[in-house]
PDB file of N, CA and C in Angstrom:
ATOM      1  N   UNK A   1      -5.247  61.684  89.623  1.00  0.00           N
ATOM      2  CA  UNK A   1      -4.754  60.370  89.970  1.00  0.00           C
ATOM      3  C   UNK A   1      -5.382  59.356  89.022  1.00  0.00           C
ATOM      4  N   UNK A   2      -4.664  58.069  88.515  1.00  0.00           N
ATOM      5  CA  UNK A   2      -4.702  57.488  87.725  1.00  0.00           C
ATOM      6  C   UNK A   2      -5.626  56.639  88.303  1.00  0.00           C
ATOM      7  N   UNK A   3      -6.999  55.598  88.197  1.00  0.00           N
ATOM      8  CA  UNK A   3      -7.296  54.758  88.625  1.00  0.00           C
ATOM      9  C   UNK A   3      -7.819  53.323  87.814  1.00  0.00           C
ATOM     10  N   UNK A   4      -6.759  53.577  86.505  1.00  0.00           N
ATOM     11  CA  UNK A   4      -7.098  52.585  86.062  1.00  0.00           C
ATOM     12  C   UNK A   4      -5.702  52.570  85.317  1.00  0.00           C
ATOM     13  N   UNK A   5      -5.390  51.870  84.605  1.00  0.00           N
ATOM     14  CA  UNK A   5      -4.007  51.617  83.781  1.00  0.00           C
ATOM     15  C   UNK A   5      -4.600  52.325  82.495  1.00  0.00           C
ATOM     16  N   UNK A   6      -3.392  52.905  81.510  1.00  0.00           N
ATOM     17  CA  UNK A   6      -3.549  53.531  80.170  1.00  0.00           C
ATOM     18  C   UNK A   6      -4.116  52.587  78.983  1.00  0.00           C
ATOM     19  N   UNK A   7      -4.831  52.905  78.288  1.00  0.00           N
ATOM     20  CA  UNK A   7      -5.118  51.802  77.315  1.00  0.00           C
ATOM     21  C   UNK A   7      -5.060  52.445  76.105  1.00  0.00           C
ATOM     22  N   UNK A   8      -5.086  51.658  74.669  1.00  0.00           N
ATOM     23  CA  UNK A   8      -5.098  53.181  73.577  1.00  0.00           C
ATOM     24  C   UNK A   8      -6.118  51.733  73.073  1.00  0.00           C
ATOM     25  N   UNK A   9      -6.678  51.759  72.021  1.00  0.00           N
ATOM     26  CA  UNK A   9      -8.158  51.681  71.365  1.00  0.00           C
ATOM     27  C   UNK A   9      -7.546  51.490  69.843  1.00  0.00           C
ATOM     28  N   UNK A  10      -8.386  50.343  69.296  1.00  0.00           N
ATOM     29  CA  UNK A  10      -8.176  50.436  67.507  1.00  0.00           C
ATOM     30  C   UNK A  10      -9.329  50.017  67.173  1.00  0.00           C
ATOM     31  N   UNK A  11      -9.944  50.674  66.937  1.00  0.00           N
ATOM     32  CA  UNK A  11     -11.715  50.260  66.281  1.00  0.00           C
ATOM     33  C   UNK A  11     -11.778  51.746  65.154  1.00  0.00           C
ATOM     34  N   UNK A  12     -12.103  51.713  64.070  1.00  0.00           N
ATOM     35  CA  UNK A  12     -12.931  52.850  63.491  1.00  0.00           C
ATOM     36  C   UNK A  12     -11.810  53.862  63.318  1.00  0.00           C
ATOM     37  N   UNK A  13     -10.106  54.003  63.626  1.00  0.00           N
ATOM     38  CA  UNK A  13      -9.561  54.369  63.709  1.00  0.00           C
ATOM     39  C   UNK A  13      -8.657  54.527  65.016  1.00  0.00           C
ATOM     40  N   UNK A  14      -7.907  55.227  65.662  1.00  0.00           N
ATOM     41  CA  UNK A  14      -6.888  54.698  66.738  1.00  0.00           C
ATOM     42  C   UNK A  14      -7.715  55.797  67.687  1.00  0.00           C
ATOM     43  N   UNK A  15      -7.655  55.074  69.159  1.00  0.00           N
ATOM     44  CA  UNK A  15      -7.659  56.068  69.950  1.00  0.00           C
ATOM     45  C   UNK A  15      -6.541  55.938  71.056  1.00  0.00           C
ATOM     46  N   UNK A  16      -5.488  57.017  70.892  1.00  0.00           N
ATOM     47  CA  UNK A  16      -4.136  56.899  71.559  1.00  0.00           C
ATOM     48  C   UNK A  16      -3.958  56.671  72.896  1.00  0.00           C
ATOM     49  N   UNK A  17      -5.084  57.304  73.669  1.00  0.00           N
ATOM     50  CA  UNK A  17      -5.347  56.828  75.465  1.00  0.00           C
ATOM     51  C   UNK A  17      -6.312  57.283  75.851  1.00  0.00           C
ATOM     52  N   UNK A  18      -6.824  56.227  76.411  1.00  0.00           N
ATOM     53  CA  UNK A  18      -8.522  56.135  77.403  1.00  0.00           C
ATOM     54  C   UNK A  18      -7.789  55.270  78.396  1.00  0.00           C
ATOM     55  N   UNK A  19      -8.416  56.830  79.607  1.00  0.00           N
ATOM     56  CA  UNK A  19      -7.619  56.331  81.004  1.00  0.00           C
ATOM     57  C   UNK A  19      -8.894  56.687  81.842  1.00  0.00           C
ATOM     58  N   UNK A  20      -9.369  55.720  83.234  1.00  0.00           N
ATOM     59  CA  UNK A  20     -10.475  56.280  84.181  1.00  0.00           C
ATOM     60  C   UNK A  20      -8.985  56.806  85.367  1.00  0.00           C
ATOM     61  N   UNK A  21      -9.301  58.234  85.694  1.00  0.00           N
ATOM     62  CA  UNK A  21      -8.838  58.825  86.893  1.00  0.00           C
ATOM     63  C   UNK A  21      -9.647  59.486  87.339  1.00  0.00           C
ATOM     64  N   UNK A  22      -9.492  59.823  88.656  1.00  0.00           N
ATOM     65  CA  UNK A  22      -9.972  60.274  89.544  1.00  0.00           C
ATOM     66  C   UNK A  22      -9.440  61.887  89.725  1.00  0.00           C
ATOM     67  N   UNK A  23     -10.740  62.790  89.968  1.00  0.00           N
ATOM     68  CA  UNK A  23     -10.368  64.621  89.702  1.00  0.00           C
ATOM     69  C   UNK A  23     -10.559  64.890  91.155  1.00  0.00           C
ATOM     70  N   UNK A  24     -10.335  66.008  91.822  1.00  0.00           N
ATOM     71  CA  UNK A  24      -9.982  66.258  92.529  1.00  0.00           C
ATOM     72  C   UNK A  24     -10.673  66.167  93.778  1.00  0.00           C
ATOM     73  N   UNK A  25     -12.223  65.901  93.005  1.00  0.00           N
ATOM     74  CA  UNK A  25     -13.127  65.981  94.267  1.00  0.00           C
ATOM     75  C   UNK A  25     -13.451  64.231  94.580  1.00  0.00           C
ATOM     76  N   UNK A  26     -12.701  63.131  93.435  1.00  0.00           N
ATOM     77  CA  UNK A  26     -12.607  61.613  93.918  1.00  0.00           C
ATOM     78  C   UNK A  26     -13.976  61.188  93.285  1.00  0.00           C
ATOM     79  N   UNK A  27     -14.421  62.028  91.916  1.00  0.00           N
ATOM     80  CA  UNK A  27     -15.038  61.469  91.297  1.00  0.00           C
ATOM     81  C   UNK A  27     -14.532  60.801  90.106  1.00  0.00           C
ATOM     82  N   UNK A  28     -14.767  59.585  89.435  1.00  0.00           N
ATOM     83  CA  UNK A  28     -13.926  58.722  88.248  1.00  0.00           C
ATOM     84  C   UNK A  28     -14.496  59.732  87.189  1.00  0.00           C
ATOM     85  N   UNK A  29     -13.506  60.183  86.249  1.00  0.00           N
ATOM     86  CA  UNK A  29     -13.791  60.627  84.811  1.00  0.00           C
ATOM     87  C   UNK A  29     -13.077  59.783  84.073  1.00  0.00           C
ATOM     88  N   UNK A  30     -12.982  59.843  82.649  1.00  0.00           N
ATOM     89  CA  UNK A  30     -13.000  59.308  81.660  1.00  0.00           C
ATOM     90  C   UNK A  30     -12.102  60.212  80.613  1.00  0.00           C
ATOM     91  N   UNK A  31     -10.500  60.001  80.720  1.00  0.00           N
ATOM     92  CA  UNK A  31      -9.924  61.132  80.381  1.00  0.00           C
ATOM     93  C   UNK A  31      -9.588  60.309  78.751  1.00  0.00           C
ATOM     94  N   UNK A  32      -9.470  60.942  76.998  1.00  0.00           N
ATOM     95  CA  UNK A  32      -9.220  60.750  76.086  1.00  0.00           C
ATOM     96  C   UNK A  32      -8.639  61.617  75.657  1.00  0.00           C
ATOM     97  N   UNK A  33      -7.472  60.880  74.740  1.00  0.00           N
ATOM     98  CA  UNK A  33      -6.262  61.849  74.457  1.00  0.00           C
ATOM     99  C   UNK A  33      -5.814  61.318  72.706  1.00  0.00           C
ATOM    100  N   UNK A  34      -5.686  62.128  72.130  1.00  0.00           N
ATOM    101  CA  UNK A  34      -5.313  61.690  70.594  1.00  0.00           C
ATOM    102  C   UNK A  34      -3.686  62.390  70.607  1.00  0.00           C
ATOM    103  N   UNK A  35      -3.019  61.666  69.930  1.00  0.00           N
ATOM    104  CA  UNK A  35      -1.858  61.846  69.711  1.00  0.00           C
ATOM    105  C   UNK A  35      -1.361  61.799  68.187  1.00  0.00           C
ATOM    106  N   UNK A  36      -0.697  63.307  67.499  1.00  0.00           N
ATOM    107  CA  UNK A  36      -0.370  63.876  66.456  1.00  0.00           C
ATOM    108  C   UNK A  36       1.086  64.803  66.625  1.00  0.00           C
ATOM    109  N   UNK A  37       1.561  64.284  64.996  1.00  0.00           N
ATOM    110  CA  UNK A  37       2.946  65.039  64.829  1.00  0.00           C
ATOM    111  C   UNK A  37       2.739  66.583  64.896  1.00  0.00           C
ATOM    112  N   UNK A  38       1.270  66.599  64.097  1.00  0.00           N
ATOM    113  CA  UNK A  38       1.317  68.101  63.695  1.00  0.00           C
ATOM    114  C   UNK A  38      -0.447  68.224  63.802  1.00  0.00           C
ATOM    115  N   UNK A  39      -0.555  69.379  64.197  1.00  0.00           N
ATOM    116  CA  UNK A  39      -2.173  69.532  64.702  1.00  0.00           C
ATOM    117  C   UNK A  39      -2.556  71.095  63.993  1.00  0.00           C
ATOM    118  N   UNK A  40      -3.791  71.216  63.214  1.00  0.00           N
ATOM    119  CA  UNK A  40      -4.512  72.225  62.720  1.00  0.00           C
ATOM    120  C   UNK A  40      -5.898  72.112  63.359  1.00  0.00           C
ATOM    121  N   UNK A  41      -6.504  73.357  62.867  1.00  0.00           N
ATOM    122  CA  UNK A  41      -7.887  73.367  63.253  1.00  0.00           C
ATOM    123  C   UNK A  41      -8.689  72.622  62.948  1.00  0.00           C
ATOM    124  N   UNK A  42      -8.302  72.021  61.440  1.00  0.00           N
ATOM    125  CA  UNK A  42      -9.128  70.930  61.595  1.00  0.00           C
ATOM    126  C   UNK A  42      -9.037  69.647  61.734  1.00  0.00           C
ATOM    127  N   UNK A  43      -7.903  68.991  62.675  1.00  0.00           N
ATOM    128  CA  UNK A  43      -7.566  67.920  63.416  1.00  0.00           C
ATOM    129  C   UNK A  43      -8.719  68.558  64.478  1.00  0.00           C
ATOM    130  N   UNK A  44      -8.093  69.604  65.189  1.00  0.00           N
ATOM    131  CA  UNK A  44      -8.530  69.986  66.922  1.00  0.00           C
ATOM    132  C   UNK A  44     -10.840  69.327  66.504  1.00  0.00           C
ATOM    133  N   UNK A  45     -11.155  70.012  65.129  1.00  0.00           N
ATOM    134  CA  UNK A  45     -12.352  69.676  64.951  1.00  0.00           C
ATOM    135  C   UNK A  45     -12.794  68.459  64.741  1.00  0.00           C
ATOM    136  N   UNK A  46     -11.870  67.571  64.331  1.00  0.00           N
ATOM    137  CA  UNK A  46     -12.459  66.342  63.807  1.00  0.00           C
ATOM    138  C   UNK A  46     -12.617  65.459  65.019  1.00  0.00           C
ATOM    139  N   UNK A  47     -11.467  65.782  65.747  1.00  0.00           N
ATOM    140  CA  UNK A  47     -11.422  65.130  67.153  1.00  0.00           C
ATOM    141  C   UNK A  47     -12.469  65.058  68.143  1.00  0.00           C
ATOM    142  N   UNK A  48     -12.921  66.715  67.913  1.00  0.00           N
ATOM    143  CA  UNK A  48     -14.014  66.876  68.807  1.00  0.00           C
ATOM    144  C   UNK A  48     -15.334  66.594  68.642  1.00  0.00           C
ATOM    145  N   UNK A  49     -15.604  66.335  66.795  1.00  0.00           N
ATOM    146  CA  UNK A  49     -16.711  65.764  66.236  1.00  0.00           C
ATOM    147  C   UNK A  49     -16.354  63.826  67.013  1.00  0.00           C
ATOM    148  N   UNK A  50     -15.632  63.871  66.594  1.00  0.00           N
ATOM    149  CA  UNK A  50     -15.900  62.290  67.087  1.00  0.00           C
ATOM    150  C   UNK A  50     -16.126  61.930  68.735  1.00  0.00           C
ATOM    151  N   UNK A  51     -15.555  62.984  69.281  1.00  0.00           N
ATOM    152  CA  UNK A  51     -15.918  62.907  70.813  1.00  0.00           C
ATOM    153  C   UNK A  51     -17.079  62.919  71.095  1.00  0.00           C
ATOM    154  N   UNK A  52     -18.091  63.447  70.501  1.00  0.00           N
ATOM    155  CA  UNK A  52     -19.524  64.251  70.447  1.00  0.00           C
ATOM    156  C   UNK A  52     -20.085  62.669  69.518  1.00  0.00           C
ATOM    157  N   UNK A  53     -19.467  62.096  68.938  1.00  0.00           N
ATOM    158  CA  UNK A  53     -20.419  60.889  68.330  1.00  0.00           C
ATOM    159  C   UNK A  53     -21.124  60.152  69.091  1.00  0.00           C
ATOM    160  N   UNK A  54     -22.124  60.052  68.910  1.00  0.00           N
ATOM    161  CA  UNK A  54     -23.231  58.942  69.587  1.00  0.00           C
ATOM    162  C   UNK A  54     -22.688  57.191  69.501  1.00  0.00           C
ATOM    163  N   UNK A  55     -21.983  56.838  68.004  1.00  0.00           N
ATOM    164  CA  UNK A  55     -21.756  55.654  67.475  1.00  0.00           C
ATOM    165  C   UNK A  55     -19.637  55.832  68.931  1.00  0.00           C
ATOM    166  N   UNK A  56     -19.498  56.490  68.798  1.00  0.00           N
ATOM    167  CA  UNK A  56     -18.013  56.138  69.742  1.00  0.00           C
ATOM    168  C   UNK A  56     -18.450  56.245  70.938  1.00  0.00           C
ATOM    169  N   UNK A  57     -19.357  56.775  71.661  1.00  0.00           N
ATOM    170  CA  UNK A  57     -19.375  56.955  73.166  1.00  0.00           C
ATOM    171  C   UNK A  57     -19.896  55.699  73.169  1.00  0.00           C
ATOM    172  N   UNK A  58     -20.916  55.033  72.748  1.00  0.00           N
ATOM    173  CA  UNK A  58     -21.426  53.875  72.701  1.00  0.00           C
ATOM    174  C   UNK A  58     -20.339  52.215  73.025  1.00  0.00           C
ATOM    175  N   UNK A  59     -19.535  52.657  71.907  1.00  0.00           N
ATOM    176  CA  UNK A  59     -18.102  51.838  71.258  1.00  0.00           C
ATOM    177  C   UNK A  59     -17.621  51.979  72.884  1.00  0.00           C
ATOM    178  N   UNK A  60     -17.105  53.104  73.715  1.00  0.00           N
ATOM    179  CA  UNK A  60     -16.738  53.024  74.635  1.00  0.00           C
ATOM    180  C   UNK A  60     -17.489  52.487  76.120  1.00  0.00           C
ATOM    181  N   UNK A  61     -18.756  52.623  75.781  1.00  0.00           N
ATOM    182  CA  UNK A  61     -19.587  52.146  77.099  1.00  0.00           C
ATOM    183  C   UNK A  61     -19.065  50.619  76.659  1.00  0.00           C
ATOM    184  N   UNK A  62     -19.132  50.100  76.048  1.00  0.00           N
ATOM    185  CA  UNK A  62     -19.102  48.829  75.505  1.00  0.00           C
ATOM    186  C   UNK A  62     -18.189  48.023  76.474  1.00  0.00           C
ATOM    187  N   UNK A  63     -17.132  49.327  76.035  1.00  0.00           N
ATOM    188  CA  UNK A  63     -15.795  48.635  76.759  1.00  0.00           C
ATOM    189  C   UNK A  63     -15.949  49.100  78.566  1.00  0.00           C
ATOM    190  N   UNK A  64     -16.513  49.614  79.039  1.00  0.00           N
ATOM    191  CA  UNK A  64     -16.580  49.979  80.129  1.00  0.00           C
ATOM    192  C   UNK A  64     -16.373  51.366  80.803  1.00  0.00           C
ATOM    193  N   UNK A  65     -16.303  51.701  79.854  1.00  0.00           N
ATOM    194  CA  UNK A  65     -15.508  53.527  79.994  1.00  0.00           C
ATOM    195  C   UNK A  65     -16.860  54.436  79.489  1.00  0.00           C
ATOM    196  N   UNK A  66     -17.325  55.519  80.532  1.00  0.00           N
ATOM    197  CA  UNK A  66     -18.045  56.566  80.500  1.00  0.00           C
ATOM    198  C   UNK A  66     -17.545  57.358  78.956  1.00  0.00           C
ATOM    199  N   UNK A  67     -18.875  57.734  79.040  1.00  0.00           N
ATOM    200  CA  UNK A  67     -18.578  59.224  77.586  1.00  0.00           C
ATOM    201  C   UNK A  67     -17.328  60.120  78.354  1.00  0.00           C
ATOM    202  N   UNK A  68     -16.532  60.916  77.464  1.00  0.00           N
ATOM    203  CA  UNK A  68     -15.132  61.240  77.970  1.00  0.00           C
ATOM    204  C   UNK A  68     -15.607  62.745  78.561  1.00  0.00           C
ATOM    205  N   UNK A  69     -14.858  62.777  79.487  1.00  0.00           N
ATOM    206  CA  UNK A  69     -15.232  63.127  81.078  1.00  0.00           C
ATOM    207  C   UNK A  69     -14.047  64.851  80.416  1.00  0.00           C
ATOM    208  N   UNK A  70     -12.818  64.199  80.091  1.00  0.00           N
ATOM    209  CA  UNK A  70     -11.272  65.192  80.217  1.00  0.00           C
ATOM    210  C   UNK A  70     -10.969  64.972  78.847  1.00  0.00           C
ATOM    211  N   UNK A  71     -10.844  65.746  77.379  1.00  0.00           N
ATOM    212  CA  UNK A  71     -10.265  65.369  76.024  1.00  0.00           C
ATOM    213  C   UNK A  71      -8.881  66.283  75.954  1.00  0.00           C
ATOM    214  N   UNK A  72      -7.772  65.486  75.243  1.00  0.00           N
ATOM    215  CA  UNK A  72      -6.966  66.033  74.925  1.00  0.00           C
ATOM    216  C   UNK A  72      -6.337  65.895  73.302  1.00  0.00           C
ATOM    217  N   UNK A  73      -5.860  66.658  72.638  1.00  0.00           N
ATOM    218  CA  UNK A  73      -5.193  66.766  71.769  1.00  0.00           C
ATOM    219  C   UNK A  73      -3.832  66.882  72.062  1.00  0.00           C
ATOM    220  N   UNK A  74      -2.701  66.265  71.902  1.00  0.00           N
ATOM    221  CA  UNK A  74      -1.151  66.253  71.963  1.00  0.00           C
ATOM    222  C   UNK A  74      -0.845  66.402  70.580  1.00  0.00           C
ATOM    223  N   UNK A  75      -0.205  67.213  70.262  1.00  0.00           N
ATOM    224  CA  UNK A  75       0.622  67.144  69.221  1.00  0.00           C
ATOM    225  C   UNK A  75       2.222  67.970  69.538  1.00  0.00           C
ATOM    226  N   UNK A  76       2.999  67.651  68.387  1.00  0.00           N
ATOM    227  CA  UNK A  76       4.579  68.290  68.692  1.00  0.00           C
ATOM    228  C   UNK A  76       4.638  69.571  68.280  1.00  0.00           C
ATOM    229  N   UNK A  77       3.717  69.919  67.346  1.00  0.00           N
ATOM    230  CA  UNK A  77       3.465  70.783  66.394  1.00  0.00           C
ATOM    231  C   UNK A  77       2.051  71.351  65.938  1.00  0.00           C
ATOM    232  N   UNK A  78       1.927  72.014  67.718  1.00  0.00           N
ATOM    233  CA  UNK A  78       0.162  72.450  66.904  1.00  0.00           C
ATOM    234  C   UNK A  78       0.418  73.921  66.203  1.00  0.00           C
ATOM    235  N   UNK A  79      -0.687  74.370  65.281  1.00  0.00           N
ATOM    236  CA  UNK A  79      -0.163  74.995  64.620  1.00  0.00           C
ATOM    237  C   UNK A  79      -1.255  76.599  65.134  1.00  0.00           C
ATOM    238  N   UNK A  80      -1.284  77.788  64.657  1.00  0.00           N
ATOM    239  CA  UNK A  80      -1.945  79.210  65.677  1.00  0.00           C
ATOM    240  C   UNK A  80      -3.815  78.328  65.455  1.00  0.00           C
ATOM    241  N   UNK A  81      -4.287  78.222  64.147  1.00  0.00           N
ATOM    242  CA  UNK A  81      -5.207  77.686  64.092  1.00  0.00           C
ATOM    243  C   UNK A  81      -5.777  76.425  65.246  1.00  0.00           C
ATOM    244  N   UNK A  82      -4.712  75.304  65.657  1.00  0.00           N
ATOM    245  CA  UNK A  82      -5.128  75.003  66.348  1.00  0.00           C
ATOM    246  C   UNK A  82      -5.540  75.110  67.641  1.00  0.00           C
ATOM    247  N   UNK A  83      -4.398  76.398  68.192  1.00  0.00           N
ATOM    248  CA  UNK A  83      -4.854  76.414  69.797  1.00  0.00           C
ATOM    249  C   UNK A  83      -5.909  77.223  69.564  1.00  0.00           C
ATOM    250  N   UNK A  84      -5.927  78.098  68.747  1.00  0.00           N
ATOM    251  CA  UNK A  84      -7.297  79.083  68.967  1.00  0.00           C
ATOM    252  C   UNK A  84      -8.618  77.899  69.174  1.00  0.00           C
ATOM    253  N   UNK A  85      -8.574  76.899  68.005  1.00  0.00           N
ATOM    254  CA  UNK A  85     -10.009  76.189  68.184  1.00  0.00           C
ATOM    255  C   UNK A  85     -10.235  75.432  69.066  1.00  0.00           C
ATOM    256  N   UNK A  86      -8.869  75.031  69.822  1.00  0.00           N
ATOM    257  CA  UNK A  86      -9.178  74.242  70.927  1.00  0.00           C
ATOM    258  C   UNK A  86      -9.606  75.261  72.019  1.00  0.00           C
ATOM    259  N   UNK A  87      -9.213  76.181  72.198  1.00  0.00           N
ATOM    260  CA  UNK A  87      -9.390  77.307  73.170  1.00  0.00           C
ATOM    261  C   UNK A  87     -10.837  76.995  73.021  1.00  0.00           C
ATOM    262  N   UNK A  88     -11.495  77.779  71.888  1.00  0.00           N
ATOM    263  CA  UNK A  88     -13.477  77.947  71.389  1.00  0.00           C
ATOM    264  C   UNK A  88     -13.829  76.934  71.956  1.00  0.00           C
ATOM    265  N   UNK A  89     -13.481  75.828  71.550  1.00  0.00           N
ATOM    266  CA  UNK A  89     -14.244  74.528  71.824  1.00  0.00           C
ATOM    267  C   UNK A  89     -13.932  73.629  72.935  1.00  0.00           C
ATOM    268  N   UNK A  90     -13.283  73.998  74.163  1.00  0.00           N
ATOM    269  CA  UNK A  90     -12.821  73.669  75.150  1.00  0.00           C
ATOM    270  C   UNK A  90     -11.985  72.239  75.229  1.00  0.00           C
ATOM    271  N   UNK A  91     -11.381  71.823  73.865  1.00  0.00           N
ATOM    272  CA  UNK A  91     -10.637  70.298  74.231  1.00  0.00           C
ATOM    273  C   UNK A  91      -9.148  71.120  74.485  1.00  0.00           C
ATOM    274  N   UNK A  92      -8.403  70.132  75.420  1.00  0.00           N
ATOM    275  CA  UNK A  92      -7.170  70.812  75.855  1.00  0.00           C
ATOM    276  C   UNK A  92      -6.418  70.651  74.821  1.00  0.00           C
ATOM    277  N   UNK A  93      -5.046  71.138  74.868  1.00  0.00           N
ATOM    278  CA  UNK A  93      -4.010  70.634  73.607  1.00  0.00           C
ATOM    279  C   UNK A  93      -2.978  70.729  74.624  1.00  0.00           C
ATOM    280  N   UNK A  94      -2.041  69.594  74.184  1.00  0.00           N
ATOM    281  CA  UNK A  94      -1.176  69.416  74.974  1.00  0.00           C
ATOM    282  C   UNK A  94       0.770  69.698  73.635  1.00  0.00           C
ATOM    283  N   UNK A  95       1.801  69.988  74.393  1.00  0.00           N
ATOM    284  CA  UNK A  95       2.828  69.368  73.280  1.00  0.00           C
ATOM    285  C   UNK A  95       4.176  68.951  74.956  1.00  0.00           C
ATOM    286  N   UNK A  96       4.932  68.845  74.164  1.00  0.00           N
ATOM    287  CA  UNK A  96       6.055  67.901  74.949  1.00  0.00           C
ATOM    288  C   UNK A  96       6.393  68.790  75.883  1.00  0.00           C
ATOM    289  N   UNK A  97       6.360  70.290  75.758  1.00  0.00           N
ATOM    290  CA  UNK A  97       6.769  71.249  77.248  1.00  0.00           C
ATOM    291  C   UNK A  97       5.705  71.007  78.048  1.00  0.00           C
ATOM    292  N   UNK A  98       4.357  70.684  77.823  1.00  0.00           N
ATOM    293  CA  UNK A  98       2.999  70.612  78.574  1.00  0.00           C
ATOM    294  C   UNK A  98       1.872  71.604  78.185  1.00  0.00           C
ATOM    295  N   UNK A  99       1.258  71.851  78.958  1.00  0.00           N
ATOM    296  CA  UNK A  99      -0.218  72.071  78.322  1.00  0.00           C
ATOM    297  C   UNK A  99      -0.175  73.389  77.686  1.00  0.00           C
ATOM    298  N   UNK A 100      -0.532  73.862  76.468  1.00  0.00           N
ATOM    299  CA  UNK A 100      -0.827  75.121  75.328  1.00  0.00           C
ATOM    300  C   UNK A 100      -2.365  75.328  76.066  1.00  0.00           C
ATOM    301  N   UNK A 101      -3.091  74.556  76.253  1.00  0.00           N
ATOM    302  CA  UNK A 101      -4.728  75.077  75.950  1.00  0.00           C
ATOM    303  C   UNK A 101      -4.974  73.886  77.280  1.00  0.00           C
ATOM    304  N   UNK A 102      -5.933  74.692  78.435  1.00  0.00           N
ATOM    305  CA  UNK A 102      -6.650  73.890  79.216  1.00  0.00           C
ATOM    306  C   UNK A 102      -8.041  73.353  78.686  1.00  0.00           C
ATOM    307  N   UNK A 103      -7.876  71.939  79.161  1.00  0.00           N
ATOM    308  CA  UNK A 103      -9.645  70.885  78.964  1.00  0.00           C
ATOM    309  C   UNK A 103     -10.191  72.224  80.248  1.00  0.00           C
ATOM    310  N   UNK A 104     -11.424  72.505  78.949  1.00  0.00           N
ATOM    311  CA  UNK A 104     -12.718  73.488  79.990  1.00  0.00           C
ATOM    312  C   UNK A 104     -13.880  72.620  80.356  1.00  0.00           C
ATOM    313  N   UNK A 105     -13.771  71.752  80.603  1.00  0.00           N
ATOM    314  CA  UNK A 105     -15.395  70.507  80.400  1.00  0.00           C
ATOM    315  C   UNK A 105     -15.986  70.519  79.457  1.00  0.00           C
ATOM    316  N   UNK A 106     -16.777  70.425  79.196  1.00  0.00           N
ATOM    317  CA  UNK A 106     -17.881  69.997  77.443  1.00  0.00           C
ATOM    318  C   UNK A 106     -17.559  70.608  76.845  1.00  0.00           C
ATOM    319  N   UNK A 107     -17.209  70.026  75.364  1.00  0.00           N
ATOM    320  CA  UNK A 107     -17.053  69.886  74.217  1.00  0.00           C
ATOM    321  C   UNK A 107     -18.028  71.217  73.371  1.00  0.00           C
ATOM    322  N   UNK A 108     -17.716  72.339  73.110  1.00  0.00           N
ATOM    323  CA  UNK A 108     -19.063  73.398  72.424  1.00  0.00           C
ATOM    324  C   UNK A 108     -18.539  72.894  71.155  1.00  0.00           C
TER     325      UNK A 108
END
């Protein structure tokens, strides 16, 4: 459940949506989602390096939003490289039928 409205972010580069919802047990997380035509392994990595930045979680406390709780990758076109690394490294990947790869919690 949604408990805050969608927002997307332009600092340091775009961030497509930072949303606070609520998971199942009615605790607020901090769900972030990047949005791409076409996704490789090393999109799925760069994404997840910046999730893991000290200088963006910061950028986001700023704004009021916890270090990200739920990460997603969307693309139309991820490619075998990418779901495998999102798989390893637990960020979800999403494309327009719905989810390829489930968010596992933290970022390895």
């Amino acid at each position: 459940m949604l408990a805050d409205d969608l927002v997307n972010l332009r600092w340091d580069g775009d961030v497509d949506v930072v949303v606070k919802a609520e998971d199942p047990g009615g605790r607020v997380v901090t769900v972030v989602v990047e949005a791409k035509v076409r996704a490789s392994q090393y999109d799925v990595c760069r994404w997840a390096q910046r999730m893991q930045s000290v200088g963006f979680r910061q950028q986001l406390e700023q704004l009021g939003y916890a270090a990200p709780d739920v990460v997603y990758l969307y693309a139309m076109r991820p490619d075998a490289g990418a779901k495998q690394t999102a798989a390893q490294i637990s960020i979800g990947l999403l494309k327009s039928k719905g989810e390829v790869v489930s968010h596992m919690g933290e970022i390895n």
